[in-house]
PDB file of N, CA and C in Angstrom:
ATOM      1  N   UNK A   1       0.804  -1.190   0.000  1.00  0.00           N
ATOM      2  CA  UNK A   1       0.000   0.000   0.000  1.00  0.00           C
ATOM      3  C   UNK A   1       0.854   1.263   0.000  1.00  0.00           C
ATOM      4  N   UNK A   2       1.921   1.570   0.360  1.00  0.00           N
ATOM      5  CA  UNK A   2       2.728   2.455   0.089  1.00  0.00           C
ATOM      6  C   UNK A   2       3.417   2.821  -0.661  1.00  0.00           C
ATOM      7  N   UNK A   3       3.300   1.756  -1.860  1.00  0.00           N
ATOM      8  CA  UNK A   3       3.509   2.150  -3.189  1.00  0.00           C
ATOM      9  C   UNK A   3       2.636   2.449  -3.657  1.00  0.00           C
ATOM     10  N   UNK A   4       1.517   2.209  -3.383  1.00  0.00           N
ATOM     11  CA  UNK A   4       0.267   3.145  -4.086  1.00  0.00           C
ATOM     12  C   UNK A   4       0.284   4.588  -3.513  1.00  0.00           C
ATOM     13  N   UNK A   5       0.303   4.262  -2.612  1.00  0.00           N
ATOM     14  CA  UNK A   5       0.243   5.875  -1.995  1.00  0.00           C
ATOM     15  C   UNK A   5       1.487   6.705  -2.444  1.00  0.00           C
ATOM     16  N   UNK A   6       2.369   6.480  -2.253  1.00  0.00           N
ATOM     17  CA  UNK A   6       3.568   7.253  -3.191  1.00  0.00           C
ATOM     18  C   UNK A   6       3.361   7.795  -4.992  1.00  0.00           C
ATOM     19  N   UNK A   7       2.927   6.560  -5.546  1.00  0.00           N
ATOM     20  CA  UNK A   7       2.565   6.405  -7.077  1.00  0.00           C
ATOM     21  C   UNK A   7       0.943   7.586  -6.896  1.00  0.00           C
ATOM     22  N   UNK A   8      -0.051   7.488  -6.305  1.00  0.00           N
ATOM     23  CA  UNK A   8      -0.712   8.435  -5.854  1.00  0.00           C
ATOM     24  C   UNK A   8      -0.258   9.976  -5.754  1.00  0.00           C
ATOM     25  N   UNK A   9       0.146  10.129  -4.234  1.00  0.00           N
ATOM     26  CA  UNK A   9       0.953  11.219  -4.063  1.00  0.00           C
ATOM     27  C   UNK A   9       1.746  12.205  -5.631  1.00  0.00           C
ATOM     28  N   UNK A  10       2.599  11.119  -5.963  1.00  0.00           N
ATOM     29  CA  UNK A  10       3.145  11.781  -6.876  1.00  0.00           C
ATOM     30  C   UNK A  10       2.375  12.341  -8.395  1.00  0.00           C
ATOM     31  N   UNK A  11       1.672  11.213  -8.744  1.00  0.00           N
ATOM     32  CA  UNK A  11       0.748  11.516 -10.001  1.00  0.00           C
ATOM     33  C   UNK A  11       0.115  13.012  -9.793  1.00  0.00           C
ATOM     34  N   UNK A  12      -0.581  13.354  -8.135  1.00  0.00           N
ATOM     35  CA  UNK A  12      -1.545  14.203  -7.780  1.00  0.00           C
ATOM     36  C   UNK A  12      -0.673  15.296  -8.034  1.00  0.00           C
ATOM     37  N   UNK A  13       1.147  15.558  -7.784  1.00  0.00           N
ATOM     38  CA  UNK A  13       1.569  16.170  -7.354  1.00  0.00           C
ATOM     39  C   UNK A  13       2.230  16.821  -9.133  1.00  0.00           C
ATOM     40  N   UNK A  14       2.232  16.035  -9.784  1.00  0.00           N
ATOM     41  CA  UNK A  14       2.497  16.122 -11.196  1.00  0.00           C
ATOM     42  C   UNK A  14       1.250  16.874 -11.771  1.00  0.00           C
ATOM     43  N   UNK A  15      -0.009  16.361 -11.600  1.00  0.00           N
ATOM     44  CA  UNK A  15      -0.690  17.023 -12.153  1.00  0.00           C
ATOM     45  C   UNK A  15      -1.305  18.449 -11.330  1.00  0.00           C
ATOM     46  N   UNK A  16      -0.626  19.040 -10.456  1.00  0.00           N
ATOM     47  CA  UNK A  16      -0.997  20.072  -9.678  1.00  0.00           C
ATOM     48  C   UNK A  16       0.297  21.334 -10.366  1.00  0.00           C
ATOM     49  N   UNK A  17       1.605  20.299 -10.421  1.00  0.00           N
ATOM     50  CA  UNK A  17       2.406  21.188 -11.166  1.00  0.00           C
ATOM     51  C   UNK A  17       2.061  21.873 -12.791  1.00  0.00           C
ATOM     52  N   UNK A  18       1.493  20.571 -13.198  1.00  0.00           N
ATOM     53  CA  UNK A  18       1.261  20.977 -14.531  1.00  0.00           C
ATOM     54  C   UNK A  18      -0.004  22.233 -14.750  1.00  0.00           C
ATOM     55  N   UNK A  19      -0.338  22.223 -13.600  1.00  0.00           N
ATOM     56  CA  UNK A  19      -2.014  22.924 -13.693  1.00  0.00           C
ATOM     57  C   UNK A  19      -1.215  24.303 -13.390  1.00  0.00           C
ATOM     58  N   UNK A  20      -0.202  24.369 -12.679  1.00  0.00           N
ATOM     59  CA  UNK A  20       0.636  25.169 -11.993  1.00  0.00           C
ATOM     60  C   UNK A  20       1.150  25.887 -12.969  1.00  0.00           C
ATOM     61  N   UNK A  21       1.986  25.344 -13.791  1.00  0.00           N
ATOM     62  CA  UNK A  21       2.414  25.780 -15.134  1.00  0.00           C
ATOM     63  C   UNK A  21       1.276  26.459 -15.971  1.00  0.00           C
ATOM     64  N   UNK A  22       0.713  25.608 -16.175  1.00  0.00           N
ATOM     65  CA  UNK A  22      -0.320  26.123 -17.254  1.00  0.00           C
ATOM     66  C   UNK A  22      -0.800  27.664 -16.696  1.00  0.00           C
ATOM     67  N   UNK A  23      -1.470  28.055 -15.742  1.00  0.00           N
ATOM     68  CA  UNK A  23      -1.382  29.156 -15.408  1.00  0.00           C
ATOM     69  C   UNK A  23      -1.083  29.965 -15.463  1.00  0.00           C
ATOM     70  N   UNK A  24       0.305  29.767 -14.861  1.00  0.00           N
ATOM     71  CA  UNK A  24       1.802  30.730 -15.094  1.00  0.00           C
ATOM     72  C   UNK A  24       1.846  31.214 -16.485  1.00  0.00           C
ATOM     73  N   UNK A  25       1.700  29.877 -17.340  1.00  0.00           N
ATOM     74  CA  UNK A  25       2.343  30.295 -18.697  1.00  0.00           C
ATOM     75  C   UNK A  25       0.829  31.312 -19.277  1.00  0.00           C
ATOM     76  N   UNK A  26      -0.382  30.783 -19.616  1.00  0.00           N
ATOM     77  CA  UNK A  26      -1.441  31.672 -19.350  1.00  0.00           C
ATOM     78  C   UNK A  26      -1.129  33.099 -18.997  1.00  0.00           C
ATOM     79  N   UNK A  27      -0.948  33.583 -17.815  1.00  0.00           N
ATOM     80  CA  UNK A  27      -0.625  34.763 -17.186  1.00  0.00           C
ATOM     81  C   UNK A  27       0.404  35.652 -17.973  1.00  0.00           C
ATOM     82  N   UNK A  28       0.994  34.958 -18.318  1.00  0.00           N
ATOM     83  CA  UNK A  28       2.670  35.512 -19.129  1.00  0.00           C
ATOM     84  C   UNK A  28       2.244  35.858 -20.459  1.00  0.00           C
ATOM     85  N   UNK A  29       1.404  34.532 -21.255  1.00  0.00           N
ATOM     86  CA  UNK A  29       1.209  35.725 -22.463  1.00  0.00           C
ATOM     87  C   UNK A  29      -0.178  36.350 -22.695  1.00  0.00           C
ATOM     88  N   UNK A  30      -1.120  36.805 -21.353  1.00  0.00           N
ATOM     89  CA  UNK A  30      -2.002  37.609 -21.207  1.00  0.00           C
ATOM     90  C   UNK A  30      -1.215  39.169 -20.747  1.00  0.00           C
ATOM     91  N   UNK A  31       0.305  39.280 -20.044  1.00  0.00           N
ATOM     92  CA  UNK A  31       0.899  40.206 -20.226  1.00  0.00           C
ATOM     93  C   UNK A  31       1.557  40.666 -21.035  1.00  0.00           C
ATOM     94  N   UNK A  32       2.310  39.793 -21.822  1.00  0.00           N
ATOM     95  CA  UNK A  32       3.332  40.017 -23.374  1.00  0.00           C
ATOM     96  C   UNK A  32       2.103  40.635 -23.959  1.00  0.00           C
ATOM     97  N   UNK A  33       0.928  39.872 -24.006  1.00  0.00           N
ATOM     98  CA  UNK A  33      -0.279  40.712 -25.066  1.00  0.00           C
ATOM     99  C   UNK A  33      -0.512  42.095 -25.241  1.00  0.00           C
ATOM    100  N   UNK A  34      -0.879  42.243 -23.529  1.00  0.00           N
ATOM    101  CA  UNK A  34      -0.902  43.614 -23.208  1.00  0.00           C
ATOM    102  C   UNK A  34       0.393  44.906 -23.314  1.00  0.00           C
ATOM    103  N   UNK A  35       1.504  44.255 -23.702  1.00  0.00           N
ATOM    104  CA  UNK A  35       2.646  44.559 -23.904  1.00  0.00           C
ATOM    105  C   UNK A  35       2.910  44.833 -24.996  1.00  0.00           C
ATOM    106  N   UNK A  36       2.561  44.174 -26.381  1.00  0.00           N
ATOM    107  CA  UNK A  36       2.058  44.251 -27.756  1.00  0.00           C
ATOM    108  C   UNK A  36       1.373  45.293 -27.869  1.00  0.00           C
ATOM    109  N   UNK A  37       0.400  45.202 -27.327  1.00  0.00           N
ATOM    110  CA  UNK A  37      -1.157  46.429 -27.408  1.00  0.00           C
ATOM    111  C   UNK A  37      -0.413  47.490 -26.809  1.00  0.00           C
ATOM    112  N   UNK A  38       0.066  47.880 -26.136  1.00  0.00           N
ATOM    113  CA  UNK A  38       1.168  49.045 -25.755  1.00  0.00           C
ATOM    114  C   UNK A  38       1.809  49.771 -27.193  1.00  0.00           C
ATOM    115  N   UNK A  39       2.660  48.733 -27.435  1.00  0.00           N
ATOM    116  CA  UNK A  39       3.969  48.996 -28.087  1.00  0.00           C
ATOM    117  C   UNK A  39       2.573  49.410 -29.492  1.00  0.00           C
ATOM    118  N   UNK A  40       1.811  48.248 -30.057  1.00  0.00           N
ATOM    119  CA  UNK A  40       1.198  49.183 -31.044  1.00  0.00           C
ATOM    120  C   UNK A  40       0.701  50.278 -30.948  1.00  0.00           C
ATOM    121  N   UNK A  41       0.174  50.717 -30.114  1.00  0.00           N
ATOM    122  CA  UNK A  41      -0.252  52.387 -30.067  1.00  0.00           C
ATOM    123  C   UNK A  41       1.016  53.033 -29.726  1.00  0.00           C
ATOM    124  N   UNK A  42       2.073  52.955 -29.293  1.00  0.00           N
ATOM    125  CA  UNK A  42       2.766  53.966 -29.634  1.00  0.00           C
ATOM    126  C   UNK A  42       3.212  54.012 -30.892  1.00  0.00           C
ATOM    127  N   UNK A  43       3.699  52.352 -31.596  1.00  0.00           N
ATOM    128  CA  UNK A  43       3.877  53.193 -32.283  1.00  0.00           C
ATOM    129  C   UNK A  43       3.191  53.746 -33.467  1.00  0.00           C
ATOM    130  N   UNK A  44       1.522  53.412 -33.368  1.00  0.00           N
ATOM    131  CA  UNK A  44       0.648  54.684 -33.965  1.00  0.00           C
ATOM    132  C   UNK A  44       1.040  55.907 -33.736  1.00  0.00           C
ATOM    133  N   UNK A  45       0.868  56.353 -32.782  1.00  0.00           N
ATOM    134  CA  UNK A  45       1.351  57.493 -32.121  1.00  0.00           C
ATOM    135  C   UNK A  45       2.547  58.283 -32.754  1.00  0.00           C
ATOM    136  N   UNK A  46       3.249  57.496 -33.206  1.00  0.00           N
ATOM    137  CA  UNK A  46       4.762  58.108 -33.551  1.00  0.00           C
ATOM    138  C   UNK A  46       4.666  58.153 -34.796  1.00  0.00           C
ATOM    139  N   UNK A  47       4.116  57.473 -35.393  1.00  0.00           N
ATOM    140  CA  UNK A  47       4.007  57.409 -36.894  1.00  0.00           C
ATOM    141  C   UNK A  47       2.904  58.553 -37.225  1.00  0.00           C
ATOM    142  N   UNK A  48       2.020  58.682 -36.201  1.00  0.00           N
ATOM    143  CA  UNK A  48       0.918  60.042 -36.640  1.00  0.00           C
ATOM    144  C   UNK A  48       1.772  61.371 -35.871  1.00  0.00           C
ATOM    145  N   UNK A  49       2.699  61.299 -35.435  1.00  0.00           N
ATOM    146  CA  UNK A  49       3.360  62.256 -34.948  1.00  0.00           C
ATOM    147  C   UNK A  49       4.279  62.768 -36.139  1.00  0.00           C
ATOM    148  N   UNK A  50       5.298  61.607 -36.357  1.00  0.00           N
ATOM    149  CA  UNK A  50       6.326  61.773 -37.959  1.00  0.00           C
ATOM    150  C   UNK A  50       5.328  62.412 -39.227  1.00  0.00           C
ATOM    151  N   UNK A  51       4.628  61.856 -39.133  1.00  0.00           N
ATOM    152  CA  UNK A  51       3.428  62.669 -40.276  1.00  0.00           C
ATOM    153  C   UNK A  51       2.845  64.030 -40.422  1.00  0.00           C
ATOM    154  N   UNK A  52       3.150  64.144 -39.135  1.00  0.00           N
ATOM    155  CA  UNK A  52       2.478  65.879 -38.621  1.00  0.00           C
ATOM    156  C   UNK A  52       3.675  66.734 -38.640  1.00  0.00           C
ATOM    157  N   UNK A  53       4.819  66.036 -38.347  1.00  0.00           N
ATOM    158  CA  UNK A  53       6.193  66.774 -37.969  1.00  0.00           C
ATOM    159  C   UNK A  53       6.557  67.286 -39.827  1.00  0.00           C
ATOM    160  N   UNK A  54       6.321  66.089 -40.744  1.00  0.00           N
ATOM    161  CA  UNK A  54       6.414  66.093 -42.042  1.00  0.00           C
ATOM    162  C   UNK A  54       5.905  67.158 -42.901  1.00  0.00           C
ATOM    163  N   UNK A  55       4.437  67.105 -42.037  1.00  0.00           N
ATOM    164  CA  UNK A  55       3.185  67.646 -42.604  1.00  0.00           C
ATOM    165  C   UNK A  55       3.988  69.565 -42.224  1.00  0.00           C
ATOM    166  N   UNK A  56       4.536  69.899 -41.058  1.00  0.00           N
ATOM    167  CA  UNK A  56       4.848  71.049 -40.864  1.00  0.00           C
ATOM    168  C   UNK A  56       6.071  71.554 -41.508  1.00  0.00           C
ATOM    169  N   UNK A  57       6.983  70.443 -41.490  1.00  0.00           N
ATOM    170  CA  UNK A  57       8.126  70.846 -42.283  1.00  0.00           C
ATOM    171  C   UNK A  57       7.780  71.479 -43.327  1.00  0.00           C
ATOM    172  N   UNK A  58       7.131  70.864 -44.416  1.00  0.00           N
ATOM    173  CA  UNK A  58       6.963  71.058 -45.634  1.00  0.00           C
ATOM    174  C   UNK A  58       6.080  72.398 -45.374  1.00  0.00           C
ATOM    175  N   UNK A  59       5.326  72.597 -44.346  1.00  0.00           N
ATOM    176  CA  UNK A  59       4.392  74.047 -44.549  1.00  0.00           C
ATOM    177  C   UNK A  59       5.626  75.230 -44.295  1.00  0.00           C
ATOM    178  N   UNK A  60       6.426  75.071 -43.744  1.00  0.00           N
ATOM    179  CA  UNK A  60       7.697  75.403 -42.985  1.00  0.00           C
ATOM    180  C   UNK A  60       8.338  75.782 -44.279  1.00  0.00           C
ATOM    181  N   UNK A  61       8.621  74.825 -45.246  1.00  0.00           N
ATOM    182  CA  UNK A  61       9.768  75.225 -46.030  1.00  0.00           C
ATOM    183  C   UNK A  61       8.755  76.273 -47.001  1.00  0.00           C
ATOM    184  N   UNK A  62       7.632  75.899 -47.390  1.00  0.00           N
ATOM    185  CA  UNK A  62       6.810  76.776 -48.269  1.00  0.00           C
ATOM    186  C   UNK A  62       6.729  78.035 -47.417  1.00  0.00           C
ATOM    187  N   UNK A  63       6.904  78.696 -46.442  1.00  0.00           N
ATOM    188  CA  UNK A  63       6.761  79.930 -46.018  1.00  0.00           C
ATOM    189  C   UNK A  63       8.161  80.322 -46.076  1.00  0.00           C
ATOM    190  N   UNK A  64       8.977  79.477 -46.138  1.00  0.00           N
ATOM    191  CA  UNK A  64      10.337  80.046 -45.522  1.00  0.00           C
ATOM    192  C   UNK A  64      10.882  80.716 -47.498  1.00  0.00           C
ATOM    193  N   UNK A  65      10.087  79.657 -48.596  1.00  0.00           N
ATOM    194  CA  UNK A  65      10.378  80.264 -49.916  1.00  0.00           C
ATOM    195  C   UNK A  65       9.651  81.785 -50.233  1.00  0.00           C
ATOM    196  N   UNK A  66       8.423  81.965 -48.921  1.00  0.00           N
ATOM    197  CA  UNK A  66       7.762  82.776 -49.466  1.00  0.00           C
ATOM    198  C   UNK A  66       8.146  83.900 -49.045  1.00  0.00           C
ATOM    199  N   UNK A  67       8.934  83.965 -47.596  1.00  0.00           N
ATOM    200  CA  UNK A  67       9.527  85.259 -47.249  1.00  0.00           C
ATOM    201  C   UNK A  67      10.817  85.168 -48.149  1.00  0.00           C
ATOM    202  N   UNK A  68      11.270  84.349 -48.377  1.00  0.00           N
ATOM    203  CA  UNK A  68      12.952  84.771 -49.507  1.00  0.00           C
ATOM    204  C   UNK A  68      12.203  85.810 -50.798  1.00  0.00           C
ATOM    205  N   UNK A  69      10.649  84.679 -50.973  1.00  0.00           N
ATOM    206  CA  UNK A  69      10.320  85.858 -52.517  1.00  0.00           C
ATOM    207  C   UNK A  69      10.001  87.306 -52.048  1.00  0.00           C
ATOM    208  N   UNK A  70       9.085  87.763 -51.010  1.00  0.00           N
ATOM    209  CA  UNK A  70       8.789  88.829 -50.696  1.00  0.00           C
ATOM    210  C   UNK A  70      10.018  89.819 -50.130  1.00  0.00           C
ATOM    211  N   UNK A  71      10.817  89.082 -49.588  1.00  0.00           N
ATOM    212  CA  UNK A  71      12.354  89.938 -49.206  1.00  0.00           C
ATOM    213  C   UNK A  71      12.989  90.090 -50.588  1.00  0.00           C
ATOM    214  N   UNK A  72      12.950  89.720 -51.279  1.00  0.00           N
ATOM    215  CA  UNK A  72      13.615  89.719 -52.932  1.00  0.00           C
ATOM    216  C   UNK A  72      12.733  90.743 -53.615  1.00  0.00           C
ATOM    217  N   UNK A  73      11.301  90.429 -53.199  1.00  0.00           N
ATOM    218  CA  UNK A  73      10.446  91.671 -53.767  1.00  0.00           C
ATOM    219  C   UNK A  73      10.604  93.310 -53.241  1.00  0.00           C
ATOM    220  N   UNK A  74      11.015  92.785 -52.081  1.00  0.00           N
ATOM    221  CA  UNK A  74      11.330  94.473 -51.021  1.00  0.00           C
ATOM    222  C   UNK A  74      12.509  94.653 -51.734  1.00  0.00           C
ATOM    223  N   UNK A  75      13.271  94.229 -51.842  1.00  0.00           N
ATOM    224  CA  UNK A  75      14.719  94.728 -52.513  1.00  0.00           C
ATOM    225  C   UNK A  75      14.883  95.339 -53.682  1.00  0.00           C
ATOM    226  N   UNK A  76      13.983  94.898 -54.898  1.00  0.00           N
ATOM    227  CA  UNK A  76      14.074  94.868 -55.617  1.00  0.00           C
ATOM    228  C   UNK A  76      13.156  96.683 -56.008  1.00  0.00           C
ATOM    229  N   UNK A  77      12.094  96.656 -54.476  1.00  0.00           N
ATOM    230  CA  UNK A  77      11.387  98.044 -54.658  1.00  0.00           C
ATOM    231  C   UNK A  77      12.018  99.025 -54.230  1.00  0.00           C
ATOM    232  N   UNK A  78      12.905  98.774 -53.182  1.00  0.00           N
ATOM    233  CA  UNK A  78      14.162  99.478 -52.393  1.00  0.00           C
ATOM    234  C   UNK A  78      15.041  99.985 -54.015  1.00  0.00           C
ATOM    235  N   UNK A  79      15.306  99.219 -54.296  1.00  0.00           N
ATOM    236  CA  UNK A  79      16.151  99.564 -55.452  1.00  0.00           C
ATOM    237  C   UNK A  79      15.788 100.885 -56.493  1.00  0.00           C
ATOM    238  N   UNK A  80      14.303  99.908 -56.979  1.00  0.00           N
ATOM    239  CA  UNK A  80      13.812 100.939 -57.840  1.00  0.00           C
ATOM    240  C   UNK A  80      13.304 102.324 -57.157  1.00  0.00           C
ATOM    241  N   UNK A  81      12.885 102.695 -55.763  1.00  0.00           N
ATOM    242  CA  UNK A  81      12.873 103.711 -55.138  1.00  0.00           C
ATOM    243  C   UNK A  81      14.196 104.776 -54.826  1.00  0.00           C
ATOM    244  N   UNK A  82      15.227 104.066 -54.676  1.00  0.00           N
ATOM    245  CA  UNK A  82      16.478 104.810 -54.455  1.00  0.00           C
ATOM    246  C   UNK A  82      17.334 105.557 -55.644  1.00  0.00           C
ATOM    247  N   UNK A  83      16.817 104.763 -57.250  1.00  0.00           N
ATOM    248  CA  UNK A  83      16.882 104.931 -58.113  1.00  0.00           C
ATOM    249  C   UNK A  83      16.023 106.252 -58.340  1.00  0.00           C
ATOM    250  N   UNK A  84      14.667 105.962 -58.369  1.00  0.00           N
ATOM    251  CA  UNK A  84      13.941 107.431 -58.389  1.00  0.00           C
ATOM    252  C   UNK A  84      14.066 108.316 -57.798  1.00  0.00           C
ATOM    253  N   UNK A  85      14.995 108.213 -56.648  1.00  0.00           N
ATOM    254  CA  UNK A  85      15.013 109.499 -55.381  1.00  0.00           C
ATOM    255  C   UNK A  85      16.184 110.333 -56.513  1.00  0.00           C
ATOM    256  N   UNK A  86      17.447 109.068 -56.657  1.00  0.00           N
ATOM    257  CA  UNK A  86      18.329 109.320 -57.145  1.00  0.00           C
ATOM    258  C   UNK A  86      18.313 110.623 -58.635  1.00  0.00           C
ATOM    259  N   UNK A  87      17.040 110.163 -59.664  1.00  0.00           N
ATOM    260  CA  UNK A  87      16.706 110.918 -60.756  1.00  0.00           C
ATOM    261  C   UNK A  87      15.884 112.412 -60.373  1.00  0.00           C
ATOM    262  N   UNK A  88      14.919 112.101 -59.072  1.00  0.00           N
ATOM    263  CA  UNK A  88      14.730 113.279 -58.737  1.00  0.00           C
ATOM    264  C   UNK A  88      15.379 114.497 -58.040  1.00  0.00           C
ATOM    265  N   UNK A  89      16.494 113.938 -57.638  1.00  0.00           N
ATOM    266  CA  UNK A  89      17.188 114.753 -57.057  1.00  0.00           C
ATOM    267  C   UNK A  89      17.894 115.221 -58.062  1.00  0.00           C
ATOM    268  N   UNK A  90      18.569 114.776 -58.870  1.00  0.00           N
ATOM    269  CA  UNK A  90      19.245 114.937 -59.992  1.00  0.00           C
ATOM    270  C   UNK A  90      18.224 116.217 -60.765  1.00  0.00           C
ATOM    271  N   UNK A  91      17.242 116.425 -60.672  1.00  0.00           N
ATOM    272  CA  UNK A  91      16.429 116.772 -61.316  1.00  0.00           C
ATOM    273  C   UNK A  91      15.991 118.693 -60.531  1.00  0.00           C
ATOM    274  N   UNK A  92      16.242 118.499 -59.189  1.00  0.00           N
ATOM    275  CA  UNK A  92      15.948 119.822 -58.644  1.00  0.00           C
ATOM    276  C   UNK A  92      17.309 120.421 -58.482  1.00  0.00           C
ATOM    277  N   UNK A  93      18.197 119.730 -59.197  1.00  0.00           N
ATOM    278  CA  UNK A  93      19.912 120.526 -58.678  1.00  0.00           C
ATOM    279  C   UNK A  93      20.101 121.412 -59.803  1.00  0.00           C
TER     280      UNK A  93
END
């Protein structure tokens, strides 16, 4: 009888580990999951961020051409004004 009870004992004790395990392992990739689901929204997040950062650059560089044209346009009226001061003065001497 004490080999049954041992052969007992142990079977019970095998299948308490295994139930044991199973759990554990359960638990582990109900957190990796949630760990996944993390990591994908950021990196939504970053990718709708790079897009916006993109999205401004480019509004960025189109203003930055538009003050070079309008500073090129002031210059160019500067010019032709200093020119006319230049003929009118020329003109009352």
């Amino acid at each position: 009888m004490d080999g049954k009870k041992v052969t007992i004992v142990a079977i019970v004790a095998i299948l308490i580990g295994l139930l044991v395990g199973y759990l554990m392992w359960g638990a582990n990739v109900k957190s990796l999951q949630g760990e996944l689901d993390q990591l994908k929204s950021r990196l939504a997040e970053a990718q709708k961020a790079a897009t916006r950062e993109k999205e401004l650059s480019d509004k960025l560089a189109a203003m930055e051409a538009q003050l070079k044209q309008v500073s090129d346009d002031l210059a160019k009226e500067k010019a032709k004004r200093e020119q006319m001061q230049a003929q009118v003065s020329k003109g009352k001497k």
